[in-house]
Protein backbone atom coordinates (compact mmCIF):
# COMPACT_ATOMS: atom_id res chain seq x y z
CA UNK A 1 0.00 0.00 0.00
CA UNK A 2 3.11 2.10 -0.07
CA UNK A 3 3.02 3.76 3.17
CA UNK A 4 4.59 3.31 6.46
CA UNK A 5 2.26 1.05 8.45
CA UNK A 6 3.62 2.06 12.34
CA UNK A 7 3.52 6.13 10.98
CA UNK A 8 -0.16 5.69 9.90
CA UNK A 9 -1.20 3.68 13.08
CA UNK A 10 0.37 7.04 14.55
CA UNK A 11 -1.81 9.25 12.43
CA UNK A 12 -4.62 7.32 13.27
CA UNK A 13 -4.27 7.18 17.23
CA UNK A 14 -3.64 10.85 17.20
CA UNK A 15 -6.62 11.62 15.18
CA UNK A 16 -8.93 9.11 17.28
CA UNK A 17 -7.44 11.14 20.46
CA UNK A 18 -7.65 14.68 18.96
CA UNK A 19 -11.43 13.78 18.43
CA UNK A 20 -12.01 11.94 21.88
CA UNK A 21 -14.17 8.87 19.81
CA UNK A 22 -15.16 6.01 21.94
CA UNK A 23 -16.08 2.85 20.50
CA UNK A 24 -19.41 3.35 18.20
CA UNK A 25 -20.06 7.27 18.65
CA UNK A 26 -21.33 8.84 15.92
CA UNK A 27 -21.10 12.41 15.83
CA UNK A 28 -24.00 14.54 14.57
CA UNK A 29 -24.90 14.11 10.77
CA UNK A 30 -23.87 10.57 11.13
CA UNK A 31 -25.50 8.03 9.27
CA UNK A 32 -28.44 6.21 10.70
CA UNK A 33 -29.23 2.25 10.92
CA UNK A 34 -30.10 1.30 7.71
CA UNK A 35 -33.86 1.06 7.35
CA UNK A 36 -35.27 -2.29 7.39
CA UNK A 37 -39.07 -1.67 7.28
CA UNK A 38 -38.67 -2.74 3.39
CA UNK A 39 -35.56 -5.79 3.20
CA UNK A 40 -32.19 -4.41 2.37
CA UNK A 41 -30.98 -6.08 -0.34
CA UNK A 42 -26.76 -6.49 0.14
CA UNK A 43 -24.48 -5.98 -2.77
CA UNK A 44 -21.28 -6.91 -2.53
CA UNK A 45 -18.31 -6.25 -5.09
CA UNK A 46 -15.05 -7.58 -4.96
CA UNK A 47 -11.47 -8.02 -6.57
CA UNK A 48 -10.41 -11.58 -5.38
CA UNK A 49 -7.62 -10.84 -3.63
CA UNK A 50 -6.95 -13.27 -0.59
CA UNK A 51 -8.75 -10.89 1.64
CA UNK A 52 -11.69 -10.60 -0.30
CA UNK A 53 -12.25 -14.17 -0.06
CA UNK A 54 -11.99 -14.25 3.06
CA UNK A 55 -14.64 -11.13 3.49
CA UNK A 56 -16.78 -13.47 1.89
CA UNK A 57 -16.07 -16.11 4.23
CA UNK A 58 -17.11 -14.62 7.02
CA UNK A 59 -20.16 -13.39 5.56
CA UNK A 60 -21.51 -16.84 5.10
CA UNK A 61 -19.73 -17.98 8.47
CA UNK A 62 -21.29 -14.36 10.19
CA UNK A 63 -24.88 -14.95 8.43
CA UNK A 64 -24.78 -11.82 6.24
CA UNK A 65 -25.13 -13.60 2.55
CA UNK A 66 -24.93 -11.18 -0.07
CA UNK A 67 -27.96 -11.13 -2.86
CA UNK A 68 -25.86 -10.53 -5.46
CA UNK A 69 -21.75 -10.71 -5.81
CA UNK A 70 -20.11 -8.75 -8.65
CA UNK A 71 -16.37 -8.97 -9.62
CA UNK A 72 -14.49 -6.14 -10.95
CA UNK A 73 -10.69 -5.80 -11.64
CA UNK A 74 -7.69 -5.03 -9.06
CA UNK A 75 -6.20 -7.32 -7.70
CA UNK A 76 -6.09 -9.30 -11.01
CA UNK A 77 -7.46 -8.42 -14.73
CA UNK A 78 -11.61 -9.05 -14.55
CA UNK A 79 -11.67 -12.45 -16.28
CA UNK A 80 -9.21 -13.75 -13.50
CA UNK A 81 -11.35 -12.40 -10.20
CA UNK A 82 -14.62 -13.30 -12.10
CA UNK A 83 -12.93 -16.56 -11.87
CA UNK A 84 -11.58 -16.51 -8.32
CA UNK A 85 -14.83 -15.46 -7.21
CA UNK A 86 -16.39 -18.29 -9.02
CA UNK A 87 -14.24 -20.84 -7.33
CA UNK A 88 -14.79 -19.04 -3.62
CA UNK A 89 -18.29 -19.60 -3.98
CA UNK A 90 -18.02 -23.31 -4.96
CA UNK A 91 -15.81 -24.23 -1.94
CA UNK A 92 -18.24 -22.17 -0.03
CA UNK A 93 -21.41 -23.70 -1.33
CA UNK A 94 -22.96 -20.42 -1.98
CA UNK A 95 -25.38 -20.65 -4.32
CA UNK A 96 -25.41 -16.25 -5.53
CA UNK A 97 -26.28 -14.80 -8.58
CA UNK A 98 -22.63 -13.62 -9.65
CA UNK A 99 -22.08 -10.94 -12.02
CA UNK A 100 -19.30 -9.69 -14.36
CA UNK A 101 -18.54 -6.15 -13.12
CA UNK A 102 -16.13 -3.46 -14.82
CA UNK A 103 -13.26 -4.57 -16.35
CA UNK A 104 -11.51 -1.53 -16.69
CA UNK A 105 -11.83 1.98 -15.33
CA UNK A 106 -14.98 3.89 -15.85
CA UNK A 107 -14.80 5.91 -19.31
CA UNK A 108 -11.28 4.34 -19.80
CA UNK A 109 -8.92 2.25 -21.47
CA UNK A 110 -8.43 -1.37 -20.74
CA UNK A 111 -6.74 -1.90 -17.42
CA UNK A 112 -3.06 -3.40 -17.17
CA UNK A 113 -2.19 -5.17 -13.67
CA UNK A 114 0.76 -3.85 -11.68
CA UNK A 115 3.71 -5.40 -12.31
CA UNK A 116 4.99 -5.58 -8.78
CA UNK A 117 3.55 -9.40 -8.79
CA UNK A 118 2.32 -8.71 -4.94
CA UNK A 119 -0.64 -11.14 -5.35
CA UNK A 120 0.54 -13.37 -8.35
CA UNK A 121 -0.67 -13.63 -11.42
CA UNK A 122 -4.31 -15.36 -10.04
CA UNK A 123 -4.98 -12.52 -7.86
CA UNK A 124 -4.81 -15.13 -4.89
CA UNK A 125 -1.12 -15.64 -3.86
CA UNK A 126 -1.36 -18.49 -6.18
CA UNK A 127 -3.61 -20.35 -4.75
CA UNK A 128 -6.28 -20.28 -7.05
CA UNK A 129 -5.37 -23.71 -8.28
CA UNK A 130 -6.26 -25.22 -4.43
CA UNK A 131 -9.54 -23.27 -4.68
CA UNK A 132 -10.51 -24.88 -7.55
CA UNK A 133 -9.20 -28.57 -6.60
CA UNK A 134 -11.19 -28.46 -3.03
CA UNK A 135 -14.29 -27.44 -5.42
CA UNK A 136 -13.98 -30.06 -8.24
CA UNK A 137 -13.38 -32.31 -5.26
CA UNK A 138 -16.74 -31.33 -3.80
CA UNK A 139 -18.82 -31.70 -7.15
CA UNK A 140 -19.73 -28.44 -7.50
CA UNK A 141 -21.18 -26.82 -10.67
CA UNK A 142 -19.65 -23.42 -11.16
CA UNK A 143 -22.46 -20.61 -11.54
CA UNK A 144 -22.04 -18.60 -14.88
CA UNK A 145 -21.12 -14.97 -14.01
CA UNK A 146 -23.72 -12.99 -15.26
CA UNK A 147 -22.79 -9.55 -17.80
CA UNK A 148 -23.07 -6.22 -16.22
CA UNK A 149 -26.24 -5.46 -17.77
CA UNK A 150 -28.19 -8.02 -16.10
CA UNK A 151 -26.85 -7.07 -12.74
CA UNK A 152 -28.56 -3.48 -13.09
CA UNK A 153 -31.89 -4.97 -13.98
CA UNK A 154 -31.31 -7.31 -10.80
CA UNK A 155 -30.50 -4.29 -8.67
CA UNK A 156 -33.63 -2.65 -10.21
CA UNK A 157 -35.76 -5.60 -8.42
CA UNK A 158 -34.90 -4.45 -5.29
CA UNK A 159 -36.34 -1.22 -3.10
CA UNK A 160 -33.65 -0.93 -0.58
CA UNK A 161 -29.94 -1.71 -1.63
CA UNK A 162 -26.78 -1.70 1.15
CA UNK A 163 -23.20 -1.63 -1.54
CA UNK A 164 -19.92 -2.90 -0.63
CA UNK A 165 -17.31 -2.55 -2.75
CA UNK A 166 -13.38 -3.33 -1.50
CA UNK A 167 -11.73 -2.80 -4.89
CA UNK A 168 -11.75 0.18 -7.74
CA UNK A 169 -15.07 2.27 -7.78
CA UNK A 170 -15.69 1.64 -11.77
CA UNK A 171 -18.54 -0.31 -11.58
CA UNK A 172 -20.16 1.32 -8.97
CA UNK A 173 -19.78 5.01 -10.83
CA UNK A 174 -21.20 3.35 -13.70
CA UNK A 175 -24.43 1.95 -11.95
CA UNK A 176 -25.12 4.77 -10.33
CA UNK A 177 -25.36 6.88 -13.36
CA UNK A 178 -28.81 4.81 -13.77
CA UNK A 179 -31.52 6.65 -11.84
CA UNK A 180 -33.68 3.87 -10.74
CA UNK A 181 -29.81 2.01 -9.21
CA UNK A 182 -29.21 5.12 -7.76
CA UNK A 183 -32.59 5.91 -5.91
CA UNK A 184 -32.19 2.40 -4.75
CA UNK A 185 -29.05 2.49 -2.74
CA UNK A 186 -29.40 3.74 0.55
CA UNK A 187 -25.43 3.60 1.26
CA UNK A 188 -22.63 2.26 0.40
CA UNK A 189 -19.35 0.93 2.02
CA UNK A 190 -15.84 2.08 0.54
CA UNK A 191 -12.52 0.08 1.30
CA UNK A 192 -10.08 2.62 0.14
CA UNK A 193 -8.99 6.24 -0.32
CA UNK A 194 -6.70 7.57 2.68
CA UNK A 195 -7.18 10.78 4.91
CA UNK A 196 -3.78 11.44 5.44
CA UNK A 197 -1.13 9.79 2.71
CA UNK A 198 0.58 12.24 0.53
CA UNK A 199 -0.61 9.64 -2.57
CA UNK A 200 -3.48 7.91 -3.65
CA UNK A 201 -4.34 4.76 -2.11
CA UNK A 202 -4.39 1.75 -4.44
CA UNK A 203 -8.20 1.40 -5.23
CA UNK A 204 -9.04 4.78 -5.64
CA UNK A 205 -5.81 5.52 -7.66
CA UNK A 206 -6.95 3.58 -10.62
CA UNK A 207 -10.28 5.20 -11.19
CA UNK A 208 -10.39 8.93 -10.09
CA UNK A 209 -13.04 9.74 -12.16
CA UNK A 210 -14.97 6.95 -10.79
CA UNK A 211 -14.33 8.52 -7.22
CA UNK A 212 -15.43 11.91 -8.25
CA UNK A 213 -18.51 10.47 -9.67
CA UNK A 214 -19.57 8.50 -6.53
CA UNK A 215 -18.82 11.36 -4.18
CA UNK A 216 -20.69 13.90 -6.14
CA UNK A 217 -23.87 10.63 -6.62
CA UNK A 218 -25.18 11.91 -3.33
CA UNK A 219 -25.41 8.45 -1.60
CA UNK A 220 -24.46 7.91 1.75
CA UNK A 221 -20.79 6.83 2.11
CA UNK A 222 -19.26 4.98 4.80
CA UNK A 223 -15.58 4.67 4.04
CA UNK A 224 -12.73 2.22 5.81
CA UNK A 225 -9.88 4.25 4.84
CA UNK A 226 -6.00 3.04 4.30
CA UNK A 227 -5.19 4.61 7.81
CA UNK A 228 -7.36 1.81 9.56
CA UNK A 229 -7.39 -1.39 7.22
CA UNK A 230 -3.63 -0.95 6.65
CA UNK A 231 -3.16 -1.24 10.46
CA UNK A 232 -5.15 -3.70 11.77
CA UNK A 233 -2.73 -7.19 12.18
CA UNK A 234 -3.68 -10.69 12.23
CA UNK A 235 -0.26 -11.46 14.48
CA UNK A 236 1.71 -14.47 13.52
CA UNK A 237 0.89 -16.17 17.06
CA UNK A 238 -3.32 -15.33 16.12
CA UNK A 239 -2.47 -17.32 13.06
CA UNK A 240 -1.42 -20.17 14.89
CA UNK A 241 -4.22 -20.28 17.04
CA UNK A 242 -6.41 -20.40 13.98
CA UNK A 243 -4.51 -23.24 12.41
CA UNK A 244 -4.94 -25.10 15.35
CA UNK A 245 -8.39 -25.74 15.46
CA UNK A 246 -8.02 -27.19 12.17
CA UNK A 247 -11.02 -26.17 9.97
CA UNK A 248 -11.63 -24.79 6.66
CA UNK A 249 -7.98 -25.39 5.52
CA UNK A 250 -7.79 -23.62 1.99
CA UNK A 251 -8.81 -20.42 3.94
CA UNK A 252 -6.31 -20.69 6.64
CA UNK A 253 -3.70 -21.04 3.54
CA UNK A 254 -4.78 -17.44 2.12
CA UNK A 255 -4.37 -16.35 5.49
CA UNK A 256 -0.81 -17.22 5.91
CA UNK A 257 -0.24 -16.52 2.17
CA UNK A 258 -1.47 -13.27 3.20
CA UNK A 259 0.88 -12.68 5.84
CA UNK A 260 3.91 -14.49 3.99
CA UNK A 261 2.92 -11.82 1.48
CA UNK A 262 3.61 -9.00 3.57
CA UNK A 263 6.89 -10.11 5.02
CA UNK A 264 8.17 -10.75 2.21
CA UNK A 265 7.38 -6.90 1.10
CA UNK A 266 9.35 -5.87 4.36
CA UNK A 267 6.21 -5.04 6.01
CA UNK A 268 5.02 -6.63 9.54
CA UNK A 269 4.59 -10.26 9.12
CA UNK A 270 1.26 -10.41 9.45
CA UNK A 271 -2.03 -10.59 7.46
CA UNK A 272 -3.80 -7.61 6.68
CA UNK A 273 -7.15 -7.96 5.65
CA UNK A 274 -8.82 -4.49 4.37
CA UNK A 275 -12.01 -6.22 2.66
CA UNK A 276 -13.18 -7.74 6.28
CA UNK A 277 -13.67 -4.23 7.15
CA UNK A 278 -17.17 -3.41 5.83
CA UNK A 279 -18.42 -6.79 6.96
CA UNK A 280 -17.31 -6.66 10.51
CA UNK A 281 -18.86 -3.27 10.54
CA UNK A 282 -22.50 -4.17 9.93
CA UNK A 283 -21.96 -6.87 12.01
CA UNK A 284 -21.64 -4.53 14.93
CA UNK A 285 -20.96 -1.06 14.45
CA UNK A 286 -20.37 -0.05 18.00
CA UNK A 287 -17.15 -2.02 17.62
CA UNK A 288 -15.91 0.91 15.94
CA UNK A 289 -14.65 5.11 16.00
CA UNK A 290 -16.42 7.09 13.04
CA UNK A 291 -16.20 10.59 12.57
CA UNK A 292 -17.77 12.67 9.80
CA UNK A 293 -15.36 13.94 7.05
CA UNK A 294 -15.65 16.15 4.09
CA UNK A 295 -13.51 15.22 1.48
CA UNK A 296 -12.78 15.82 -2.21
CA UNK A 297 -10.69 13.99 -4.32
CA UNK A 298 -8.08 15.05 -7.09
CA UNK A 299 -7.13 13.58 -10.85
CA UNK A 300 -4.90 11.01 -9.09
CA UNK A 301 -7.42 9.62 -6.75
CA UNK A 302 -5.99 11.64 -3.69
CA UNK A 303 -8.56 12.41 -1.09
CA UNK A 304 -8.27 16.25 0.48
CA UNK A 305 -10.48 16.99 3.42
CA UNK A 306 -12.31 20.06 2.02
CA UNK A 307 -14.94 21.98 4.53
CA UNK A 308 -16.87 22.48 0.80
CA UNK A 309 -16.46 18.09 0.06
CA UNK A 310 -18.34 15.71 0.31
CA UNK A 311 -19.48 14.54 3.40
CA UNK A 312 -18.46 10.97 4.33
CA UNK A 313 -18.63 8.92 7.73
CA UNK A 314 -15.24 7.70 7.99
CA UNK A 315 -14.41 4.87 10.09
CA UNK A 316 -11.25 5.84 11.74
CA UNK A 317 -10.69 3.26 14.70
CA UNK A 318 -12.22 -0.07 15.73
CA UNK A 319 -11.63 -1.99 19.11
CA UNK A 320 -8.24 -3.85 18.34
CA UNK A 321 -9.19 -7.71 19.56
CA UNK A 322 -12.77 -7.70 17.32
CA UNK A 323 -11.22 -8.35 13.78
CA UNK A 324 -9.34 -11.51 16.18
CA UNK A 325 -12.59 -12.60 18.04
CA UNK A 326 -14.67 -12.43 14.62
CA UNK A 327 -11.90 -14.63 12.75
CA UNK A 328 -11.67 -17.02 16.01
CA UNK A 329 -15.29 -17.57 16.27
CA UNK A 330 -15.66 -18.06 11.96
CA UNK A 331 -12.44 -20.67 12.55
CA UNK A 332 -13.21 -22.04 15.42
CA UNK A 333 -17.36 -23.62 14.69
């Protein structure tokens, strides 16, 4: 993620202190509980990416099934996360309706991965390969991603829609151009953007436009900014713990890839999972520091606080041992 992981965990205690947050306050202008008089319908849009699949892990383990999955590039080129999404829903038994989402930035050219080779060239630490023999094992038909056109007249069926999107904003700019999408969503969770880095954070560097056009949609935002997901640890020890109880092996493998991954970057040797973030969120809010921010962004994908920006509820601290108690109790049934 290209920053300094101890100086952001810095920037983040001393803006958690400066603002006196405990543990669920919401400041004024803070977004409500979603409203459930009509069913929420949950989107949820990933890059697959080891901690994607493990977000959606923990939704089935947490009981917070998505209605509809999309894909979109990031961590790999489209047709490769269509694919590792695919394959996480076989092992997973998760019978969705999956949809291809952009594969490419919104009113751009075709995307190019990074060459750094951080997460292989399957997106997964290469471990796409045991995905796909634990579901061929299991007999499992893979579900046929639908196109992008069929997921707006899905979202269309529903009244009430709750987003979450943990790689670049493309598709989402593009459905909310649609009217009828748009008067549907009632918010939508961001993992990206940072508050304080002097760059662009990774998913919101590779679409500004698409930024600028959700910020100026008018939906309500919740974002899970670099400053926390970069900085919350799944310790080496918490790993072992997990591998003891022996369950759901292929996931415990994209954990340590995960954290194998980051040591080998010169980072902490841990895993770092930004895509949980939105997840463990609605599981219980109150777990969590938000504050209300108003932020702009620039052609790079830089966010600027801006007292004229756009006003988002950014989650800025969350109690350190809930990510660990979530991933014990998802490990440990």
């Amino acid at each position: 993620m290209g920053m300094n992981r101890k100086k952001t965990a810095a920037l983040v205690l001393g803006a958690l202190l400066g603002c006196q947050l405990g543990w669920g306050a919401l400041p004024a202008g803070a977004a409500a509980p979603e409203n459930l008089s009509g069913k929420t319908a949950l989107a949820a849009e990933v890059d697959p990416g080891s901690d994607d699949v493990l977000a959606l892990f923990m939704m089935k383990r947490s009981g917070q099934v998505p209605d509809l999955v999309l894909s979109t590039y990031g961590n790999a080129p489209e047709k490769q996360t269509s694919t590792n999404l695919g394959l996480t829903l076989q092992v997973l038994d998760l019978d969705l309706p999956v949809y291809h989402g952009a594969d490419r930035p919104w009113k751009g050219k075709k995307w190019k991965a990074p060459r750094d080779g951080s997460n292989r060239k399957d997106g997964l630490l290469g471990l796409s390969g045991a995905l796909k023999e634990k579901a061929e094992k299991a007999g499992r038909e893979p579900r046929k991603p639908g196109s992008l056109e069929e997921a707006r007249d899905r979202l269309k069926t529903f009244h009430h829609i709750a987003y979450i999107t943990a790689g670049p904003l493309s598709t989402l700019a593009g459905l909310l151009q649609d009217p009828r999408i748009r008067s549907r969503v009632d918010r939508v969770y961001l993992v990206g953007g940072s508050l304080a880095g002097e760059t662009a954070e990774f998913n919101f560097a590779q679409d500004p436009k698409a930024v600028q056009a959700v910020l100026a949609s008018g939906v309500d935002i919740t974002l899970f900014p670099v400053e926390l997901t970069a900085t919350q640890y799944v310790e080496e020890e918490e790993l072992r713990k997990l591998a003891r109880y022996g369950t759901w092996p292929e996931f415990m493998e994209l954990l340590q890839a995960n954290q194998a991954a980051h040591a080998r970057q010169g980072e902490e040797p841990a895993a770092v999972l930004p895509a949980l973030f939105p997840v463990l969120y609605r599981m219980d809010p109150d777990q969590f520091a938000v504050e209300d921010r108003r932020v702009t962004v620039d052609k790079t994908g830089r966010l600027t606080e801006d007292p004229q920006g756009t006003l988002v509820h950014a989650v800025l601290g969350v109690n350190p041992r809930y990510q660990w108690r979530m991933l014990e109790k998802s490990f440990s049934q």
